[in-house]
N, C-alpha and C. Protein backbone atom coordinates (compact mmCIF):
# COMPACT_ATOMS: atom_id res chain seq x y z
N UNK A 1 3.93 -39.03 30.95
CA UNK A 1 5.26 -38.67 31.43
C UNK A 1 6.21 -38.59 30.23
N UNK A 2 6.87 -37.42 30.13
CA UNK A 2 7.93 -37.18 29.03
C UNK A 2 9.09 -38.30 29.13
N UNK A 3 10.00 -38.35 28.54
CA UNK A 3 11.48 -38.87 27.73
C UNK A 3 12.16 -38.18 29.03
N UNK A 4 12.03 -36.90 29.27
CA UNK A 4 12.96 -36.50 30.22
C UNK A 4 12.26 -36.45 31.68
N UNK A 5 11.01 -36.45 31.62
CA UNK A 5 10.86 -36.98 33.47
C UNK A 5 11.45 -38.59 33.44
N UNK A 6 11.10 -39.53 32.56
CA UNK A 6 11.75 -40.69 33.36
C UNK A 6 13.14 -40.98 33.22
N UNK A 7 13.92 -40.22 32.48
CA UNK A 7 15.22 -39.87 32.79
C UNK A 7 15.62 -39.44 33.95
N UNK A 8 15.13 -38.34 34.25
CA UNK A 8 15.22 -37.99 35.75
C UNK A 8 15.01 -38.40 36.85
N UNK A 9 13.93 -39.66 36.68
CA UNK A 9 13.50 -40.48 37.52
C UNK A 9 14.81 -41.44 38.36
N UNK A 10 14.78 -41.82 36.66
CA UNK A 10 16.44 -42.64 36.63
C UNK A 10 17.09 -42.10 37.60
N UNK A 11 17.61 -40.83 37.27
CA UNK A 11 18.47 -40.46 37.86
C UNK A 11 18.26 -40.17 39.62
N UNK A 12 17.42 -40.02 39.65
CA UNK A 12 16.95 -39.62 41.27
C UNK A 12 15.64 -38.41 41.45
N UNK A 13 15.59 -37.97 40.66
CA UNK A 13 14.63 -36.38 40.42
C UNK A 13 13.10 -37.10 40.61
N UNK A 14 12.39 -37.49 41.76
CA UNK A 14 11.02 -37.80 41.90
C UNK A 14 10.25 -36.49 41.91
N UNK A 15 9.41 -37.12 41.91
CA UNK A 15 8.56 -35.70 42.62
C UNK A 15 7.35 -35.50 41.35
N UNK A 16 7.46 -33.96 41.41
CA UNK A 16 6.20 -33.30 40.24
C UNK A 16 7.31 -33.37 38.81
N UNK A 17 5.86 -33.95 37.74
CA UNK A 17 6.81 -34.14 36.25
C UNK A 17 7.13 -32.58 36.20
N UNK A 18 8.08 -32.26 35.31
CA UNK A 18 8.55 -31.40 34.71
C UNK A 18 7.10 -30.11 34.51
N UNK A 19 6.25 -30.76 32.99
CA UNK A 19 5.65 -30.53 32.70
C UNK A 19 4.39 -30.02 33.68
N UNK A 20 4.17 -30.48 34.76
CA UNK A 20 3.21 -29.85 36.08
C UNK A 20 3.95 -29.07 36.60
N UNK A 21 5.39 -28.61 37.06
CA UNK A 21 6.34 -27.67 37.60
C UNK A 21 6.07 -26.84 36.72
N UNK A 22 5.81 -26.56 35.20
CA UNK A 22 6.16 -25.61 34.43
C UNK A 22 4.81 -24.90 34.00
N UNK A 23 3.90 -25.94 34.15
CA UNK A 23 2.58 -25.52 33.89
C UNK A 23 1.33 -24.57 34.89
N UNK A 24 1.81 -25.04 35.92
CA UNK A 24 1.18 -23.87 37.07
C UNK A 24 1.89 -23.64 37.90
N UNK A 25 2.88 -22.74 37.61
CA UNK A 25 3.57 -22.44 38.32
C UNK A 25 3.35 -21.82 39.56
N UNK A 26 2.41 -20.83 39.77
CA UNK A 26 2.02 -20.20 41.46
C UNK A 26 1.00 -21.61 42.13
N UNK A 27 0.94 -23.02 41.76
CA UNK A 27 1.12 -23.20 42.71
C UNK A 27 1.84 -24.32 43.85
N UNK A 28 3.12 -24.04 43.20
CA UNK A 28 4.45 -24.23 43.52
C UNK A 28 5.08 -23.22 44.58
N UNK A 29 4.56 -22.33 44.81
CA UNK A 29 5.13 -21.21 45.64
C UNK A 29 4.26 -20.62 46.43
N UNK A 30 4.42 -19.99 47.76
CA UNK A 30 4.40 -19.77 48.74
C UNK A 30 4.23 -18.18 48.21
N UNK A 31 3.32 -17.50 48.06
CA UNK A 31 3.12 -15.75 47.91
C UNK A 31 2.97 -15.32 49.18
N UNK A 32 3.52 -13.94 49.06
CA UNK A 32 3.68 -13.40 50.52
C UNK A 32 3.93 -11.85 50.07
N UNK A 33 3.56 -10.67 50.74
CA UNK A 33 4.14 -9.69 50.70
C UNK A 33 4.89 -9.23 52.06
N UNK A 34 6.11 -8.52 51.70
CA UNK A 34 6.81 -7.20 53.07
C UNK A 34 7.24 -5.71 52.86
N UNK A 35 6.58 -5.78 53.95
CA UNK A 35 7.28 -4.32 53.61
C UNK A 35 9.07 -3.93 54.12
N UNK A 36 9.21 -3.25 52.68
CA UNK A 36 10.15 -2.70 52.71
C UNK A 36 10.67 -1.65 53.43
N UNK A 37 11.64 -1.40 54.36
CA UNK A 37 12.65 -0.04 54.97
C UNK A 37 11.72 0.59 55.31
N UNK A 38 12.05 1.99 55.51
CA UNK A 38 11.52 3.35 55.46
C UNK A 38 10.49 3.96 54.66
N UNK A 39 10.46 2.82 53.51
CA UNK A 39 9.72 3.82 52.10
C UNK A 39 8.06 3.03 52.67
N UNK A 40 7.63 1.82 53.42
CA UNK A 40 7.03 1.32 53.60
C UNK A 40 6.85 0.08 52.37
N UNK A 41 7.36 0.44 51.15
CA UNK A 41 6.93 -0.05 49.58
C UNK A 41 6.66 -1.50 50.10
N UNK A 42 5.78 -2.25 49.72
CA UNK A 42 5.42 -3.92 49.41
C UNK A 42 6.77 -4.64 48.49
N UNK A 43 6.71 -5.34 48.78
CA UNK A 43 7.77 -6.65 47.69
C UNK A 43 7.08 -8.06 48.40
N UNK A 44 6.73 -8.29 46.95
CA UNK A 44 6.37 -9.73 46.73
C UNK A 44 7.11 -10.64 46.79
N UNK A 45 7.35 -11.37 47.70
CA UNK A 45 8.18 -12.45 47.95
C UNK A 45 7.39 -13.79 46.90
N UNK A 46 8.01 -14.43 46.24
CA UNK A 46 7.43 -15.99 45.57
C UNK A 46 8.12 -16.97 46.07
N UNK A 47 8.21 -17.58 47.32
CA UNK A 47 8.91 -18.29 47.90
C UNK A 47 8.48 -20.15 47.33
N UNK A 48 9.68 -20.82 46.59
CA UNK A 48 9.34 -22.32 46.25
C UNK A 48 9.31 -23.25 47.74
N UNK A 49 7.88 -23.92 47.27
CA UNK A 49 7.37 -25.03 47.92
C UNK A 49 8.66 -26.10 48.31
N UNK A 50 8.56 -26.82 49.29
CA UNK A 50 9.53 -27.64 49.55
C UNK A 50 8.96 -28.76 48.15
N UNK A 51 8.35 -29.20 47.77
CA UNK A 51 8.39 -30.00 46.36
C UNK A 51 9.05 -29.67 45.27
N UNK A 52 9.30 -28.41 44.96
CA UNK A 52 9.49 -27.48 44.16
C UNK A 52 11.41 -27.13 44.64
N UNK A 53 11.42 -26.96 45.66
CA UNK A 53 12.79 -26.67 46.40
C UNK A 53 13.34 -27.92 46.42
N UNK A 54 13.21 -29.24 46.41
CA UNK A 54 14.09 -30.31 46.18
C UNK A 54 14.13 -30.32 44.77
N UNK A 55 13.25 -30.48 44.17
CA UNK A 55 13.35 -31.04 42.42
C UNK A 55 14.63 -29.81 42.04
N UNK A 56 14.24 -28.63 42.41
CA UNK A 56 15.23 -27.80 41.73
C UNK A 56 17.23 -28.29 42.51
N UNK A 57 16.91 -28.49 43.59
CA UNK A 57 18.06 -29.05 44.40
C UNK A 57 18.55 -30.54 43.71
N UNK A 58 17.76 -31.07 42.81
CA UNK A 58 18.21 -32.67 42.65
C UNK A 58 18.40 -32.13 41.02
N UNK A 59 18.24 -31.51 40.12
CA UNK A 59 18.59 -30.77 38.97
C UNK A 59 20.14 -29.76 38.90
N UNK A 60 20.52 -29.65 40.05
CA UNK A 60 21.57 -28.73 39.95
C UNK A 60 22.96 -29.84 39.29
N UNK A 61 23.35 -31.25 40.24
CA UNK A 61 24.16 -31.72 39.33
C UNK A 61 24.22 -32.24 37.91
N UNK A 62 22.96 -32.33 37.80
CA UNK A 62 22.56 -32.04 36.44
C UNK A 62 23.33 -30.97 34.84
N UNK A 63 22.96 -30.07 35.71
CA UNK A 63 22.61 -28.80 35.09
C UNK A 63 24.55 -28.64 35.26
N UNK A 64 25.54 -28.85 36.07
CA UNK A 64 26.48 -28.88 36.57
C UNK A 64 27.44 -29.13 35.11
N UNK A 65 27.20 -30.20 34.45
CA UNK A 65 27.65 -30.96 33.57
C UNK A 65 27.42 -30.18 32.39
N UNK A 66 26.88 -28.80 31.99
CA UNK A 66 26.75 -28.59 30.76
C UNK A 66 27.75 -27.41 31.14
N UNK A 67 28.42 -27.01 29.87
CA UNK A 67 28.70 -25.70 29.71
C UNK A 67 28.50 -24.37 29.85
N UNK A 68 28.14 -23.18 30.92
CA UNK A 68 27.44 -22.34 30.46
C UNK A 68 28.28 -20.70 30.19
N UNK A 69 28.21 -19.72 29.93
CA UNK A 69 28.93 -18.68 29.39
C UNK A 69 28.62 -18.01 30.76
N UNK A 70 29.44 -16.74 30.54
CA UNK A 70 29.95 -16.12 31.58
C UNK A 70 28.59 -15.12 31.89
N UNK A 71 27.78 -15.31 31.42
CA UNK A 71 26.72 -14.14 31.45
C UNK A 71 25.54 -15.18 32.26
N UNK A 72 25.63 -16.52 33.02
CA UNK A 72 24.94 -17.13 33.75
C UNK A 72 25.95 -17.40 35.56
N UNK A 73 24.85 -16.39 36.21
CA UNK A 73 25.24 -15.68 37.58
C UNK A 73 25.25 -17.38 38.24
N UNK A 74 24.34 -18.33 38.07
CA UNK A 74 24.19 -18.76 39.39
C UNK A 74 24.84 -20.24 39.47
N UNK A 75 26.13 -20.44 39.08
CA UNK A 75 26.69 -21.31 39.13
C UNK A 75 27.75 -21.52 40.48
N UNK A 76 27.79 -22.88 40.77
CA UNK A 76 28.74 -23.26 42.23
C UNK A 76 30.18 -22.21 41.56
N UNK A 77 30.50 -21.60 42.37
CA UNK A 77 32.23 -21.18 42.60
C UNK A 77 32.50 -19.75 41.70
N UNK A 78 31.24 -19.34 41.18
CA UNK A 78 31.26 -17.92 40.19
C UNK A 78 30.56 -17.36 41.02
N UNK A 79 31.65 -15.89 41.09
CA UNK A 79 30.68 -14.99 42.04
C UNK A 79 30.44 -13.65 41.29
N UNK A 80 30.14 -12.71 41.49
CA UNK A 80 30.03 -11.11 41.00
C UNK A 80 31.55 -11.26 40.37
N UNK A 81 32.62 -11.11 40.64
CA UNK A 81 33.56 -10.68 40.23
C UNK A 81 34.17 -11.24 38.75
N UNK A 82 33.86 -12.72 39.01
CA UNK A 82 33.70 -13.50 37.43
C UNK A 82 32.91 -13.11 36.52
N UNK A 83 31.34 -12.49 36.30
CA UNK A 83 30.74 -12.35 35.86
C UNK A 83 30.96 -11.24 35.20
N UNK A 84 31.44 -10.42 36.18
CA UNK A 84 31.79 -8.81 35.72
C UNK A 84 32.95 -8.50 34.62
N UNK A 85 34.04 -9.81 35.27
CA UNK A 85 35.44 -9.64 34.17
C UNK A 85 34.74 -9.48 32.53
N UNK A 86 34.36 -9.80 32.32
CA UNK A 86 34.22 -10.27 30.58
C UNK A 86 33.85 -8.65 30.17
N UNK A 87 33.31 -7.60 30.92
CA UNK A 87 32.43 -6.10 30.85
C UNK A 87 33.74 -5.39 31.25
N UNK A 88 34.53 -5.74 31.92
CA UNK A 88 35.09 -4.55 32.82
C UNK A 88 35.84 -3.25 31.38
N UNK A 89 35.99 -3.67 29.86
CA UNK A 89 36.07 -2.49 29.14
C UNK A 89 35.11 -2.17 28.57
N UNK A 90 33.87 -2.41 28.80
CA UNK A 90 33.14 -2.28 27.88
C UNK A 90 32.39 -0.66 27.62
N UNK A 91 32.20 0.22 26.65
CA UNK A 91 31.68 1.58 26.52
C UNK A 91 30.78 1.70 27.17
N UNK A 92 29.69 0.49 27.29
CA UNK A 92 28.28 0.77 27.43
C UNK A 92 28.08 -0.07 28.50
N UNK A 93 27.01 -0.38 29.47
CA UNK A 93 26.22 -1.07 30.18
C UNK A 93 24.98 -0.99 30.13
N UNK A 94 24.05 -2.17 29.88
CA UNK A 94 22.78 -2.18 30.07
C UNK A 94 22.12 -2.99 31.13
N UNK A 95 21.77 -2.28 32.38
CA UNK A 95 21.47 -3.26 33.69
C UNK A 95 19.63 -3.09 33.49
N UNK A 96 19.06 -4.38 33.65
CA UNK A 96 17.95 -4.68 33.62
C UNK A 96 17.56 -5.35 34.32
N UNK A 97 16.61 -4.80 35.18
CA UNK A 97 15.56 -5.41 36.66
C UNK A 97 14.13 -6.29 35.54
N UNK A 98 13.96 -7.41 35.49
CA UNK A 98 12.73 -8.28 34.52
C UNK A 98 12.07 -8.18 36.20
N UNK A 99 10.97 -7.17 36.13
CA UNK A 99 10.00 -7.58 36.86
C UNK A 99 8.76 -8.59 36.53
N UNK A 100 8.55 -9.23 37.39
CA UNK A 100 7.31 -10.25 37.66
C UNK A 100 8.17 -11.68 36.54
N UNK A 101 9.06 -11.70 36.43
CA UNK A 101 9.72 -12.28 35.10
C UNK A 101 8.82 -13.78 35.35
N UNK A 102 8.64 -14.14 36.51
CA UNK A 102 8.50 -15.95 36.60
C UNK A 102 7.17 -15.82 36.01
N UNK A 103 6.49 -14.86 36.36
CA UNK A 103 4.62 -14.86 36.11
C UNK A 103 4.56 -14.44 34.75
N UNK A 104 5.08 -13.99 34.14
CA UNK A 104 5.10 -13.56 32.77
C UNK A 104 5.96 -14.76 31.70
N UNK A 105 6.55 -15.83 32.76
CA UNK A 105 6.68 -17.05 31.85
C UNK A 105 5.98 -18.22 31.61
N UNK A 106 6.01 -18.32 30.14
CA UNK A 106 4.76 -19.57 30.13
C UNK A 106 5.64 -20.47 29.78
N UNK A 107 4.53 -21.78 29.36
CA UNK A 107 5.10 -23.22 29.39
C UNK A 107 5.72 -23.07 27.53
N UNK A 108 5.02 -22.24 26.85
CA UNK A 108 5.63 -22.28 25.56
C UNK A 108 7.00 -21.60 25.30
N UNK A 109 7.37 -20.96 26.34
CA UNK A 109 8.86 -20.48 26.39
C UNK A 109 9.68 -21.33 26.88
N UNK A 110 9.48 -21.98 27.99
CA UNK A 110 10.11 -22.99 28.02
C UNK A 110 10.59 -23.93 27.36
């Protein structure tokens, strides 16, 4: 067990160490496909495990306490419209869809 699982411990965060959350990740999640509208197209749903769905739920006040810049969407009380201010002159836009992004991350990026 790392420096920072029994920190977390401390703090309340039981569950799977860090290091097993990060290391196999599919199987933490719930795979599923649907079909989409009219076009029929598939989308892969990766839905988190309720083990997986608390640890990330007991990490948020955590995560609460650091600083983060305007270019991180998923914070309490920032919505689209905050995110957008910092662009609204900007010449250029570059919008980017990271498909499969979670499966294409390993534990050494982390």
């Amino acid at each position: 067990m790392s420096i920072l699982d029994t920190w977390l411990k401390d703090k309340g965060v039981y569950g799977p160490t860090l290091f097993d959350l990060c290391s196999n990740s599919t199987k933490w999640y719930k795979i599923y496909d649907i079909r989409q509208g009219k076009s029929g197209k598939c989308r892969r749903i990766e839905e988190p495990l309720p083990a997986l769905k608390d640890a990330q739920q007991r990490l948020i006040p955590l995560f609460n306490k650091f600083p983060f810049s305007a270019a991180c969407s998923a914070l309490e009380g920032r919505g689209i419209s905050y995110n957008v201010a910092p662009h609204e002159d900007a010449k250029y836009i570059l919008k980017l869809d990271i498909e499969k992004c979670y499966q294409s991350t390993t534990q050494e990026m982390i």
